[in-house]
Protein backbone atom coordinates (compact mmCIF):
# COMPACT_ATOMS: atom_id res chain seq x y z
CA UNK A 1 -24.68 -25.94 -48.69
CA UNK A 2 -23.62 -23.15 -50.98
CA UNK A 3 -20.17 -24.55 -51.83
CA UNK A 4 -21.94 -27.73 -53.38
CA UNK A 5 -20.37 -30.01 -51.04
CA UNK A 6 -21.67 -33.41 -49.26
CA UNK A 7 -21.73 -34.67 -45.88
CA UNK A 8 -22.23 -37.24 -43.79
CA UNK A 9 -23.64 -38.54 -40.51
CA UNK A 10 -24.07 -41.72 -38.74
CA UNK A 11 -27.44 -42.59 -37.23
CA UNK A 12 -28.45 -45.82 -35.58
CA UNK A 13 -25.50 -47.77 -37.62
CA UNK A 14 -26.91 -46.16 -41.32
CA UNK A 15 -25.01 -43.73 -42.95
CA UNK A 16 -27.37 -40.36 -43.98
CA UNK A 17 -25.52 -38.38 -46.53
CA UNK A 18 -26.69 -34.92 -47.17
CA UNK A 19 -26.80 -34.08 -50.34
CA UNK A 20 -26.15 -29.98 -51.52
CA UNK A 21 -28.15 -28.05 -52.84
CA UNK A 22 -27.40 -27.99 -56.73
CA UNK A 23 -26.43 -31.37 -58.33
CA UNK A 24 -25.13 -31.04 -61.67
CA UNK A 25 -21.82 -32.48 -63.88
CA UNK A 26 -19.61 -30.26 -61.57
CA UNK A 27 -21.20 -31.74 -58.04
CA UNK A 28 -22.41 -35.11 -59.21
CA UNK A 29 -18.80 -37.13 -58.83
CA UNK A 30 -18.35 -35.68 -55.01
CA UNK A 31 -22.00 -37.18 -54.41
CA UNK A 32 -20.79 -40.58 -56.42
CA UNK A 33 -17.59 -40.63 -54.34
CA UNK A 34 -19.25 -40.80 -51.18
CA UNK A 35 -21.97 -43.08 -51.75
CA UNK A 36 -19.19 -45.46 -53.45
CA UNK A 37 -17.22 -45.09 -50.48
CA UNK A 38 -20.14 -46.12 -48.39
CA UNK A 39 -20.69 -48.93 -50.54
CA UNK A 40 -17.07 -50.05 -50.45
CA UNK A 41 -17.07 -50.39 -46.47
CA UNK A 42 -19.84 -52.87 -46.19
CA UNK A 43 -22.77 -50.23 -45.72
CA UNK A 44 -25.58 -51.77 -48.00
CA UNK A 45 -28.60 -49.33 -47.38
CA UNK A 46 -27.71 -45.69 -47.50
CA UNK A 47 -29.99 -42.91 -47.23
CA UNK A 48 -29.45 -39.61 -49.00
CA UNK A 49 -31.29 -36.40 -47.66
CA UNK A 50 -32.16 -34.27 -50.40
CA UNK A 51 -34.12 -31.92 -48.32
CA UNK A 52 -31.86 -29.21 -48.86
CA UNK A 53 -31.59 -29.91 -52.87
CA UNK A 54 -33.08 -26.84 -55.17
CA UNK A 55 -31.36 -28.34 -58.54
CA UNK A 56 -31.02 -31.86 -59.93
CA UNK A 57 -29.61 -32.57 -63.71
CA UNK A 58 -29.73 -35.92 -65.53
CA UNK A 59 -26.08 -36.38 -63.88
CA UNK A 60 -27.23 -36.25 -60.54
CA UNK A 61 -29.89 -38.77 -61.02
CA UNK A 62 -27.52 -40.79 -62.92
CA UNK A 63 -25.24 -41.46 -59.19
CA UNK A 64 -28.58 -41.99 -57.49
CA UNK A 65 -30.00 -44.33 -59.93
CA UNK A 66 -26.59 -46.05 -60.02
CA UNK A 67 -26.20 -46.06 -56.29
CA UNK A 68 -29.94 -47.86 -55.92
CA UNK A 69 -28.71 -50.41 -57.91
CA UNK A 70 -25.53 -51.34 -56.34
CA UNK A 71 -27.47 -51.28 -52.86
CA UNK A 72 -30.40 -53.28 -54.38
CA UNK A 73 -27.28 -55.33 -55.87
CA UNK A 74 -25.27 -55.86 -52.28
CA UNK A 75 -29.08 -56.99 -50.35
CA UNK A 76 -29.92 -53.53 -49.02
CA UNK A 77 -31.42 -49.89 -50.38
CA UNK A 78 -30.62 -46.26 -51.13
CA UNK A 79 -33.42 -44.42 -49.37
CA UNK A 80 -34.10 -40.93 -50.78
CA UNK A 81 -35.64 -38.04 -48.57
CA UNK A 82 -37.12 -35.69 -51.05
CA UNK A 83 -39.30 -32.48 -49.71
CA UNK A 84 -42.96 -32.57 -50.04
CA UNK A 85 -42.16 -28.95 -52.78
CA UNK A 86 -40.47 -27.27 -55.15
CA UNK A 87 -38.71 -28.97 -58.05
CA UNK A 88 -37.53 -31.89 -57.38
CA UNK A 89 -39.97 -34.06 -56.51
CA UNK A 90 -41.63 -32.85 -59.93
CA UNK A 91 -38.44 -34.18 -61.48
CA UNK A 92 -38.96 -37.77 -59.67
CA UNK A 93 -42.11 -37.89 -60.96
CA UNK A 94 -41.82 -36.78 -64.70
CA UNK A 95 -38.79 -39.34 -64.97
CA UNK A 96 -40.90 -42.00 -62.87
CA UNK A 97 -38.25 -42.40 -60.52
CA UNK A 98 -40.90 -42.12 -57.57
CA UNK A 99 -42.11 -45.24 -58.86
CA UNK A 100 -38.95 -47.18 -58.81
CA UNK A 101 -37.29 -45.43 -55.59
CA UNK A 102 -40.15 -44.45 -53.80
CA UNK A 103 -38.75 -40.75 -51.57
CA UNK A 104 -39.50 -40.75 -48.17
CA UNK A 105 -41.05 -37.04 -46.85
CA UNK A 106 -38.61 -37.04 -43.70
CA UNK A 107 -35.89 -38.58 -42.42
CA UNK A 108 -37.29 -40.19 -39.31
CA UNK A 109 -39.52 -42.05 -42.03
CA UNK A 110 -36.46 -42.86 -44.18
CA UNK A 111 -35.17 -44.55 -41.40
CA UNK A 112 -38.05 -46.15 -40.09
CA UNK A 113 -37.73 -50.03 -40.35
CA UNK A 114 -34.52 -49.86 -41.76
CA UNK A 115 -33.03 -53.23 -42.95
CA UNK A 116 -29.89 -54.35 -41.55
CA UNK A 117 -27.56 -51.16 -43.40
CA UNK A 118 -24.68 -52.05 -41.14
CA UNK A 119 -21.35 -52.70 -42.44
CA UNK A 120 -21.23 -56.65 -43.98
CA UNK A 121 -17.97 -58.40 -44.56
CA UNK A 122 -17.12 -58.25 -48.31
CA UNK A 123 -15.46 -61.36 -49.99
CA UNK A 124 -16.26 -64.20 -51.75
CA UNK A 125 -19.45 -66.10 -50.38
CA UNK A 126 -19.81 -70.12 -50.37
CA UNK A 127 -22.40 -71.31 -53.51
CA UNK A 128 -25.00 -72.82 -52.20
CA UNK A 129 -23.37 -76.62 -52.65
CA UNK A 130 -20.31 -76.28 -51.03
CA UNK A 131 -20.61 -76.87 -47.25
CA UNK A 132 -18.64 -75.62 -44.48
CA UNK A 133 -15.93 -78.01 -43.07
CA UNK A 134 -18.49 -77.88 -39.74
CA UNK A 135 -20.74 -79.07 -41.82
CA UNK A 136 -19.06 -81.70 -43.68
CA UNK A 137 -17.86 -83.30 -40.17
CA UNK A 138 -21.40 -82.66 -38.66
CA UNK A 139 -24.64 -83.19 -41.00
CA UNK A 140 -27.66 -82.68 -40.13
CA UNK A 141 -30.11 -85.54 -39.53
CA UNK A 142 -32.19 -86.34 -42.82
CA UNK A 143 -35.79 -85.83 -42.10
């Protein structure tokens, strides 16, 4: 992708975004953009296909670190497909961020026993002690 865009594409309910091929301060907020935007409609495991990636700076791992968290955060992943050469796995490994988001070496392995990715509700969740009004009219036999 020579004009250092992103894109996207649905596969079995999991949003892959491709990645381009330099990410630096000038591509890096397109890339945060559409992972956030993923994020925002309920999609908790993402995976991002940086197969056709020749450059990453400290920015762009800055939106994928931040992106792993906020899936890790929400219950699912961001699943990285790095290629087996060339630079950047060499940069995942000298930062140790093949330690803490293991890459995958292919897609069809990224997405290989995916958790549940698909979109979740958002909103406020019950705590744990308040009950349901189904519940509250119908407990459940003590044991």
């Amino acid at each position: 992708m020579p004009d250092g865009s992103s894109s996207f594409q649905m596969t079995g309910g999991v949003p892959v975004v491709t990645a381009p091929a330099e990410i630096d301060i000038t591509t890096a907020g397109q890339l945060r953009a559409m992972l956030a935007a993923w994020a925002a409609r309920g999609h908790t495991t993402v995976v991002v296909d940086l197969t056709g990636t020749e450059f990453c700076d400290s920015a762009g791992l800055t939106v994928l670190v931040r992106a792993h968290k906020q899936a890790l955060a929400a219950g699912g992943e961001l699943r990285l497909v790095v290629p087996a050469d060339g630079s950047l796995p060499r940069v995942f490994t000298v930062t140790g961020l093949d330690q803490w988001m293991p890459p995958f070496t292919g897609l069809e392995q990224a997405l290989a026993q995916m958790p549940d990715g698909r979109a979740r509700p958002r909103g406020p969740r019950p705590s744990p002690g308040i009950r349901s009004r189904a519940e509250r009219n119908n407990p459940s036999p003590e044991m």
